[in-house]
N, C-alpha and C. Protein backbone atom coordinates (compact mmCIF):
# COMPACT_ATOMS: atom_id res chain seq x y z
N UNK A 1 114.19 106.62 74.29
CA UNK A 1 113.30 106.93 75.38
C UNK A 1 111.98 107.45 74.79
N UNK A 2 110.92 107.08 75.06
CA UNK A 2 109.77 107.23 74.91
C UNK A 2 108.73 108.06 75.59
N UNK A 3 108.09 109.18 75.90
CA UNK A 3 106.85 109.57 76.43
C UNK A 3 105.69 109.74 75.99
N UNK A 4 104.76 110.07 76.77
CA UNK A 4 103.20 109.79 76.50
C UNK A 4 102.84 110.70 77.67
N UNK A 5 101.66 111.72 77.29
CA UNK A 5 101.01 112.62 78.39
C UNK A 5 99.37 112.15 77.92
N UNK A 6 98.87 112.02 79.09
CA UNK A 6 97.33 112.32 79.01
C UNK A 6 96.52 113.22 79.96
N UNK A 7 94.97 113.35 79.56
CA UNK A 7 94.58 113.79 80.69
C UNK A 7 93.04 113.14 80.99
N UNK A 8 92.14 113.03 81.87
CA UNK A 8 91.06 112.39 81.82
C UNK A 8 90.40 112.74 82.98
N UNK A 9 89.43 111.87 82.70
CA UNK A 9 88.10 112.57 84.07
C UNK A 9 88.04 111.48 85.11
N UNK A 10 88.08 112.01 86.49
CA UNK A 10 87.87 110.46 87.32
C UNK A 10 86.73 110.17 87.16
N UNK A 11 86.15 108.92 87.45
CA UNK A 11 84.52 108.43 87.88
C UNK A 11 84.60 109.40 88.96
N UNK A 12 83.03 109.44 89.19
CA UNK A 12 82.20 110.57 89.85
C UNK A 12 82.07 109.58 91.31
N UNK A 13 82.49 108.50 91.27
CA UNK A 13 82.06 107.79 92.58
C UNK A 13 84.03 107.56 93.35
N UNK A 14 84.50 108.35 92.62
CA UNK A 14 85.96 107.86 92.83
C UNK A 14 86.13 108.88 94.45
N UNK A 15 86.72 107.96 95.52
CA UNK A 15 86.65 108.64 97.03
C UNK A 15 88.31 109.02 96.96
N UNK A 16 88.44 109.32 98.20
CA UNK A 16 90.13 109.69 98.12
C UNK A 16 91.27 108.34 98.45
N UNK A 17 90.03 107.54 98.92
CA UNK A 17 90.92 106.21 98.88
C UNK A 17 91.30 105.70 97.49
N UNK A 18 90.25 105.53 96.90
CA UNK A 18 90.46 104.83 95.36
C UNK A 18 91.39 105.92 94.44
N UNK A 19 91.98 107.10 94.97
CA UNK A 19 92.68 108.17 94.03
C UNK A 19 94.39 107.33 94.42
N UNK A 20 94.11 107.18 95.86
CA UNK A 20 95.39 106.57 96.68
C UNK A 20 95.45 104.97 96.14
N UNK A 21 94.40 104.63 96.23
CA UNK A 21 95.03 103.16 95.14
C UNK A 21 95.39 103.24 93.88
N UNK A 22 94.60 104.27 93.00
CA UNK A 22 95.55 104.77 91.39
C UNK A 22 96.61 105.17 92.04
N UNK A 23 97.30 105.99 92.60
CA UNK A 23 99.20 106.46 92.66
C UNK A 23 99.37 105.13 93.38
N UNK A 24 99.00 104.04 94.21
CA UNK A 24 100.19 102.82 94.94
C UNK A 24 100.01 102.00 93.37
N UNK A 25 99.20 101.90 92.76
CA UNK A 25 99.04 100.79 91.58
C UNK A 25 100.45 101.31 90.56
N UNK A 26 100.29 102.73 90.31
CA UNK A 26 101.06 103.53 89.79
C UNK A 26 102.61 102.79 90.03
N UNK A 27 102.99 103.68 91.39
CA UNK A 27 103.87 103.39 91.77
C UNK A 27 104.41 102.02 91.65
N UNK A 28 103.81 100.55 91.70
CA UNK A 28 104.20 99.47 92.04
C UNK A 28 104.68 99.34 90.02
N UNK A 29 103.63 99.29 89.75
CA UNK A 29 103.91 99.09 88.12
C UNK A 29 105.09 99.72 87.68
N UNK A 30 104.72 100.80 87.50
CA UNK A 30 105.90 101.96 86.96
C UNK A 30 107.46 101.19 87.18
N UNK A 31 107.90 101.24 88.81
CA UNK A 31 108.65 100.40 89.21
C UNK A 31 109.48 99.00 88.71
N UNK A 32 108.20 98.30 88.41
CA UNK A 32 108.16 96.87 87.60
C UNK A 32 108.59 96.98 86.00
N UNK A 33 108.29 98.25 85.86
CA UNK A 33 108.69 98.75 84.33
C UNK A 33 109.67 99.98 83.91
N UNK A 34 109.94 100.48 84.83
CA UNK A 34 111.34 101.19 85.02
C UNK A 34 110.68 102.60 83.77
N UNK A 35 109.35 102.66 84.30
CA UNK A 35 108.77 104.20 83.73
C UNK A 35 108.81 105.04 84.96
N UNK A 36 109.37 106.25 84.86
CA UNK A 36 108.79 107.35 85.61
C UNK A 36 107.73 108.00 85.23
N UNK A 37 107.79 108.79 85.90
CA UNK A 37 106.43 110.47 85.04
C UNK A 37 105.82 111.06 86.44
N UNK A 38 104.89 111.89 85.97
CA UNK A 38 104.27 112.66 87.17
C UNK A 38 102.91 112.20 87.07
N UNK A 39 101.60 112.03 88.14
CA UNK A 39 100.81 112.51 88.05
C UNK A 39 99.88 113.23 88.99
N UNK A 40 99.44 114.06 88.62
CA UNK A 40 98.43 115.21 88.61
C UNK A 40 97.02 115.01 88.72
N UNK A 41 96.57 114.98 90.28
CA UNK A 41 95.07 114.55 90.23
C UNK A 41 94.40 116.41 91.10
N UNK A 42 93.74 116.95 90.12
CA UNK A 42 93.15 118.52 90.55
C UNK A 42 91.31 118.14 89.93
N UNK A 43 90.56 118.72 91.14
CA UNK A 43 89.10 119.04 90.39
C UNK A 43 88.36 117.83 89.66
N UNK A 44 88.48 116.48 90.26
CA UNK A 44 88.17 115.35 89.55
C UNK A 44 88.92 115.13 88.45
N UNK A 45 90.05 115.90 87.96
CA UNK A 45 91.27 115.41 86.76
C UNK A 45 92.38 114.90 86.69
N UNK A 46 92.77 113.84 86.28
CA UNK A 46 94.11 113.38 86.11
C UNK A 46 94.55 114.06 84.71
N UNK A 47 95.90 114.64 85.20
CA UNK A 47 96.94 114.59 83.75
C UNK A 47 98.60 113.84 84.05
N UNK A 48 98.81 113.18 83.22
CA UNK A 48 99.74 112.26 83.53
C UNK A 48 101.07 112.04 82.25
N UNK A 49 102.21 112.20 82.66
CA UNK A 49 103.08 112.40 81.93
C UNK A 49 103.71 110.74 82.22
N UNK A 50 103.97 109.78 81.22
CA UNK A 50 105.09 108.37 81.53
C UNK A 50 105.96 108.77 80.36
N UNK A 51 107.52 107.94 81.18
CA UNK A 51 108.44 108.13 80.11
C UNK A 51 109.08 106.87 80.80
N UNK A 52 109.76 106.03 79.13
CA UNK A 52 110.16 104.93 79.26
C UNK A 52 110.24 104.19 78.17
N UNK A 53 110.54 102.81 78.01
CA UNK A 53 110.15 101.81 77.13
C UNK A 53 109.31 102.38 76.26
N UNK A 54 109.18 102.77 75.26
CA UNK A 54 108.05 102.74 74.09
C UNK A 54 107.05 101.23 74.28
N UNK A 55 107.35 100.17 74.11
CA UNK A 55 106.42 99.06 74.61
C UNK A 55 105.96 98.80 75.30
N UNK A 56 106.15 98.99 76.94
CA UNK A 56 106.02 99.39 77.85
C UNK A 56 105.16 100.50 78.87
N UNK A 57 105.70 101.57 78.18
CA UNK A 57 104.57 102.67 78.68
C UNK A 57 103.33 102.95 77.87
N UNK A 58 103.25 102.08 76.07
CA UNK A 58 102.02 102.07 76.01
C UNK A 58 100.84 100.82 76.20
N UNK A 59 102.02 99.74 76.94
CA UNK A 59 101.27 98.78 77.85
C UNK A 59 101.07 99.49 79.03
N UNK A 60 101.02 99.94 79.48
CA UNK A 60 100.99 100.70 80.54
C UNK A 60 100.01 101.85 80.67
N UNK A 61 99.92 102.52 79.21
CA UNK A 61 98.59 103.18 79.44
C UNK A 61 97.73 102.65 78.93
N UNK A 62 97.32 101.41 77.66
CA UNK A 62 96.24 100.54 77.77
C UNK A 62 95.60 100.34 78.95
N UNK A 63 96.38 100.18 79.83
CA UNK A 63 95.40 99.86 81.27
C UNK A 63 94.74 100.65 81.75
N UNK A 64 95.30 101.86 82.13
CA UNK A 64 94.98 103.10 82.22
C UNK A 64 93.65 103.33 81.44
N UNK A 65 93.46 103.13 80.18
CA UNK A 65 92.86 103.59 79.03
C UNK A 65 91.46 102.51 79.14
N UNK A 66 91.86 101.10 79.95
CA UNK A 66 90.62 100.44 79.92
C UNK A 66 89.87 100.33 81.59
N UNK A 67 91.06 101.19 82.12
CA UNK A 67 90.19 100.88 83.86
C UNK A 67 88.95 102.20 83.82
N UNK A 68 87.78 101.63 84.50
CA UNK A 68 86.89 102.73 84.52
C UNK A 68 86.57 103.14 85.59
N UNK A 69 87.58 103.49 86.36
CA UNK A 69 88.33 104.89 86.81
C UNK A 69 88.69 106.16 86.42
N UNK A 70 88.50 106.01 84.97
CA UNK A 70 88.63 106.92 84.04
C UNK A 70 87.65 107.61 83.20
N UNK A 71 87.61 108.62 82.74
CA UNK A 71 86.74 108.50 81.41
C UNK A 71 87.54 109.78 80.86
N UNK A 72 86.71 109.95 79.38
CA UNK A 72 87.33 110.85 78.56
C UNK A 72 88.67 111.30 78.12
N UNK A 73 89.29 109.85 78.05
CA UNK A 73 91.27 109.92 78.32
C UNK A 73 91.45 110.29 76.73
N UNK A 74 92.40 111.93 77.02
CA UNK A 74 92.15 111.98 75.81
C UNK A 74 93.99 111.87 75.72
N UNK A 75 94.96 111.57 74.35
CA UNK A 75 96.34 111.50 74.73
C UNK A 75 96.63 113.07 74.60
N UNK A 76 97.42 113.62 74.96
CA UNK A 76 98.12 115.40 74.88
C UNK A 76 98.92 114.89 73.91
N UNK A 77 99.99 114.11 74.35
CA UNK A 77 100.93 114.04 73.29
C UNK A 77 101.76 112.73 73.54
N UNK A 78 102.59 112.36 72.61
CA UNK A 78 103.60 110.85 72.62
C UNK A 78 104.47 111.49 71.47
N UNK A 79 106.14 110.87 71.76
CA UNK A 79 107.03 110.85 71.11
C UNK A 79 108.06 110.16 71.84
N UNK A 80 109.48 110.62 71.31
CA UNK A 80 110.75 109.96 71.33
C UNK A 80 111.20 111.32 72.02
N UNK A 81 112.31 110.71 73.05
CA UNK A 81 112.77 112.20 73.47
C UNK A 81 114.44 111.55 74.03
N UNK A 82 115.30 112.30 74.15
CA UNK A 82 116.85 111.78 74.64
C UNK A 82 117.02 111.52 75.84
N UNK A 83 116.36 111.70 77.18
CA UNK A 83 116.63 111.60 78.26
C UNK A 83 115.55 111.74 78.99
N UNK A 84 115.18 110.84 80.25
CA UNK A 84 114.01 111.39 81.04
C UNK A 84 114.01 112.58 82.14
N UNK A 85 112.78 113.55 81.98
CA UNK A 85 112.87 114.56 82.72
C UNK A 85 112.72 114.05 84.14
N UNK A 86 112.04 113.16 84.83
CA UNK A 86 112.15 112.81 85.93
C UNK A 86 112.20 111.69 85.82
N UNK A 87 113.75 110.97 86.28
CA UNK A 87 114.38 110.43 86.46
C UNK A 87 114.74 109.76 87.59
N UNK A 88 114.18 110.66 88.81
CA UNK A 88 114.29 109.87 90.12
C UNK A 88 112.69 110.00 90.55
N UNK A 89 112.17 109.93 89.67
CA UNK A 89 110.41 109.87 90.59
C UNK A 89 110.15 108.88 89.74
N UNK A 90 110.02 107.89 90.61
CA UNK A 90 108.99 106.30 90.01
C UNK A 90 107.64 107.25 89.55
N UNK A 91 106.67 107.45 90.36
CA UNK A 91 105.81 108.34 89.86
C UNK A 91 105.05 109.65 90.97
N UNK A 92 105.60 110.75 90.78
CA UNK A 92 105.68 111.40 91.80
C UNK A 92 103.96 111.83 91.12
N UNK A 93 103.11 112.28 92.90
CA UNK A 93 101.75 112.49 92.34
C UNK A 93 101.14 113.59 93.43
N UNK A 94 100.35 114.48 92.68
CA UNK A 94 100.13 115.16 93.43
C UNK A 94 98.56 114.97 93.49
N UNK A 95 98.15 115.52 94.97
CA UNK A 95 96.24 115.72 94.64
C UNK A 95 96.33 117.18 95.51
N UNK A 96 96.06 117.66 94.66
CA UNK A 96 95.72 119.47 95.40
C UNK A 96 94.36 119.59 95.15
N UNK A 97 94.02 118.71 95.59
CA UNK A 97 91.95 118.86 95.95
C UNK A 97 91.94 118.56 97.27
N UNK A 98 92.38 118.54 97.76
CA UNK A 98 92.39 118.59 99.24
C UNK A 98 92.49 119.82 99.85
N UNK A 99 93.31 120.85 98.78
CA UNK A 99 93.14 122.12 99.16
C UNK A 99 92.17 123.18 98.46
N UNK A 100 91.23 122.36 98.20
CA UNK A 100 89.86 122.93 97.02
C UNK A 100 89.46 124.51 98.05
N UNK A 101 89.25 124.40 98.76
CA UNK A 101 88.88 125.46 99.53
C UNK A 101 89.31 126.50 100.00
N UNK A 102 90.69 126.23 99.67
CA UNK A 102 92.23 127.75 99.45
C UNK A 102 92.42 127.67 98.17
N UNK A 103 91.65 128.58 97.41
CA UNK A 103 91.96 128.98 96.19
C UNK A 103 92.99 129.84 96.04
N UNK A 104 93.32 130.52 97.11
CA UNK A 104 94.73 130.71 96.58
C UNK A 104 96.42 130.13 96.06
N UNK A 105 96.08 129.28 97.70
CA UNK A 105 97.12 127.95 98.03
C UNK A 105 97.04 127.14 96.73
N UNK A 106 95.84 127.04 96.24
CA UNK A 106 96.23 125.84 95.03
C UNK A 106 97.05 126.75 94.25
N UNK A 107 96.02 127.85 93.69
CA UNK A 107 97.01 128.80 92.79
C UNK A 107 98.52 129.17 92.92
N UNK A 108 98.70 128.91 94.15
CA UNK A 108 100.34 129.02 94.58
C UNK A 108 100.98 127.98 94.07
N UNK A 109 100.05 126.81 94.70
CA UNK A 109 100.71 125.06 94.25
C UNK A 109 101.21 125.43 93.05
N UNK A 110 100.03 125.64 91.89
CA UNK A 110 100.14 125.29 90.49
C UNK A 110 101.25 126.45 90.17
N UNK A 111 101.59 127.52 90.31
CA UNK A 111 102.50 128.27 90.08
C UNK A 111 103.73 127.69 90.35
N UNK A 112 104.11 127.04 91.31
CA UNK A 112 105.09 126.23 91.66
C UNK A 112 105.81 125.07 90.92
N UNK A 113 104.47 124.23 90.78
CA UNK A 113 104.54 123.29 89.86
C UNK A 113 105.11 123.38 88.99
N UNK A 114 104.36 124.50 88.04
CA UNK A 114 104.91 124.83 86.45
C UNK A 114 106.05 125.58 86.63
N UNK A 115 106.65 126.20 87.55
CA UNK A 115 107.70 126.93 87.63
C UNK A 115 109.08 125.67 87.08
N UNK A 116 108.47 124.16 87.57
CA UNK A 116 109.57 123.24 87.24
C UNK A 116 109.81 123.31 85.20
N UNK A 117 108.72 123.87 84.95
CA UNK A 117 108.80 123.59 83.38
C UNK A 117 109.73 124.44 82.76
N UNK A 118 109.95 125.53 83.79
CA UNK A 118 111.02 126.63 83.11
C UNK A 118 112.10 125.92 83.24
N UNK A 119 112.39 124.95 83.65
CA UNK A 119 113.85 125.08 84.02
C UNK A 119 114.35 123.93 83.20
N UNK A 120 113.87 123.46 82.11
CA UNK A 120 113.98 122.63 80.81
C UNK A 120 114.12 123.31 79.98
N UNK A 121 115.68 122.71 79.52
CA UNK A 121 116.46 122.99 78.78
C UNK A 121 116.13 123.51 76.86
N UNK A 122 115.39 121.90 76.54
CA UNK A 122 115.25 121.25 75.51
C UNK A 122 113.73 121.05 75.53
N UNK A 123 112.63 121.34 75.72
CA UNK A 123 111.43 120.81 76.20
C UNK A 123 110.74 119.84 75.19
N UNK A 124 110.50 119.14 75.45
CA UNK A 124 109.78 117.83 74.03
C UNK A 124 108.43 118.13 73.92
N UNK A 125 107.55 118.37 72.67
CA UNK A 125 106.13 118.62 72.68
C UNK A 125 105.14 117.96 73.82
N UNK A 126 105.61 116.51 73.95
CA UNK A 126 105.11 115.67 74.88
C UNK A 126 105.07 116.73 76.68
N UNK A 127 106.33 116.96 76.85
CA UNK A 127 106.35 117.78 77.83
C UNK A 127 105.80 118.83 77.74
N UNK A 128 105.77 119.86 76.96
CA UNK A 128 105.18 121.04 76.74
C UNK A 128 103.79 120.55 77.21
N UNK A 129 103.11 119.98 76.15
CA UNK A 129 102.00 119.82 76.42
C UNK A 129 101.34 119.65 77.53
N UNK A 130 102.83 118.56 78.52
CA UNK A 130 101.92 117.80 79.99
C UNK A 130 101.62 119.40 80.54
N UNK A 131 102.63 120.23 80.69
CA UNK A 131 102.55 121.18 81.50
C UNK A 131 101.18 122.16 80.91
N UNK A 132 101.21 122.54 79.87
CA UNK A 132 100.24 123.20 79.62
C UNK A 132 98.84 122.72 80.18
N UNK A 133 98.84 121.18 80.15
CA UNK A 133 97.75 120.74 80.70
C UNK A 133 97.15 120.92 81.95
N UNK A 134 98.43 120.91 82.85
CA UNK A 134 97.90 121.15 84.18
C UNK A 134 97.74 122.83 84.41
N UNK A 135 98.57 123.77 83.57
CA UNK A 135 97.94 124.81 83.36
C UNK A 135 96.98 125.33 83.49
N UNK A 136 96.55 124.41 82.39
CA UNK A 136 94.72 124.88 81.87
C UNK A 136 93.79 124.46 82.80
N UNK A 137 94.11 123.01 83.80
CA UNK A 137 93.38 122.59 84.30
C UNK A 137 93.29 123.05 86.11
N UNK A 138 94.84 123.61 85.93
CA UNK A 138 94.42 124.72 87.82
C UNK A 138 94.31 125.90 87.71
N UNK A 139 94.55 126.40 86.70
CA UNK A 139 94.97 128.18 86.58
C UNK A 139 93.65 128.85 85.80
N UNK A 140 93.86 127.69 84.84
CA UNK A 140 92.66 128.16 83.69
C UNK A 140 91.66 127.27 83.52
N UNK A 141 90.71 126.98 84.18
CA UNK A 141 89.83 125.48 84.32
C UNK A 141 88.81 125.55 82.95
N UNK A 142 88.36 126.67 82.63
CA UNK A 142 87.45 126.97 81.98
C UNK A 142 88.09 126.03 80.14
N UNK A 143 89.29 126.35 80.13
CA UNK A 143 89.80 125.64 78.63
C UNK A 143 89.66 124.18 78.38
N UNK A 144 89.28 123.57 79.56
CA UNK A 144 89.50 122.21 80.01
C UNK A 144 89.02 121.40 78.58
């Protein structure tokens, strides 16, 4: 089993429709390729965790890596790991910019969120990392 985390900047012209066509594109692919992962759209940022196929999920983020929808994709981390952490999410996705204006509520979100990271057993750098990412990027924006 294989993962890969990134994180990157949306285009500046990206609306909330075109965020909703990245997670259905997501979703349909992923599916077609039997990758899960999460992703994480906060503050114009995606961070994105796939796990799967080693051939596969880095066909999979080539695309990612050449749609310009993106910019500044930088990788967090890739390795080999024994089992996938989410396992029943084709690709579960969140956008908590919708709640830009309850700074607390997000801060709750993201507390929530990462609360799932405690509860890994074995954590793989790849994982570590995804989480730290979204960390830095709701809690602590400034490290970005």
């Amino acid at each position: 089993m294989f993962e890969l985390s990134y994180k990157s900047v949306a285009g500046l012209e990206l609306s909330k429709e075109d965020i909703l066509a990245i997670r259905d594109t997501a979703i349909r692919t992923n599916e077609e390729h039997d990758i899960t992962g999460c992703l994480v759209f906060y503050n114009n940022h995606f961070i994105q965790i796939l796990e799967g196929n080693e051939v596969l999920v880095k066909k999979v983020f080539s695309k990612i890596a050449e749609d310009n929808r993106h910019s500044n994709i930088q990788v967090l981390y890739e390795g080999e790991k024994d089992q996938r952490f989410f396992p029943d999410w084709n690709m579960a996705f969140t956008d908590i910019s919708a709640n830009s204006g309850q700074d607390t509520e997000v801060k709750s979100y993201a507390n929530n969120l990462l609360l799932l990271s405690e509860f890994i057993e074995k954590p793989t750098t790849t994982l570590k990392m995804f989480w730290r990412g979204i960390n830095n990027l709701i809690i602590n924006p400034t490290i970005i």
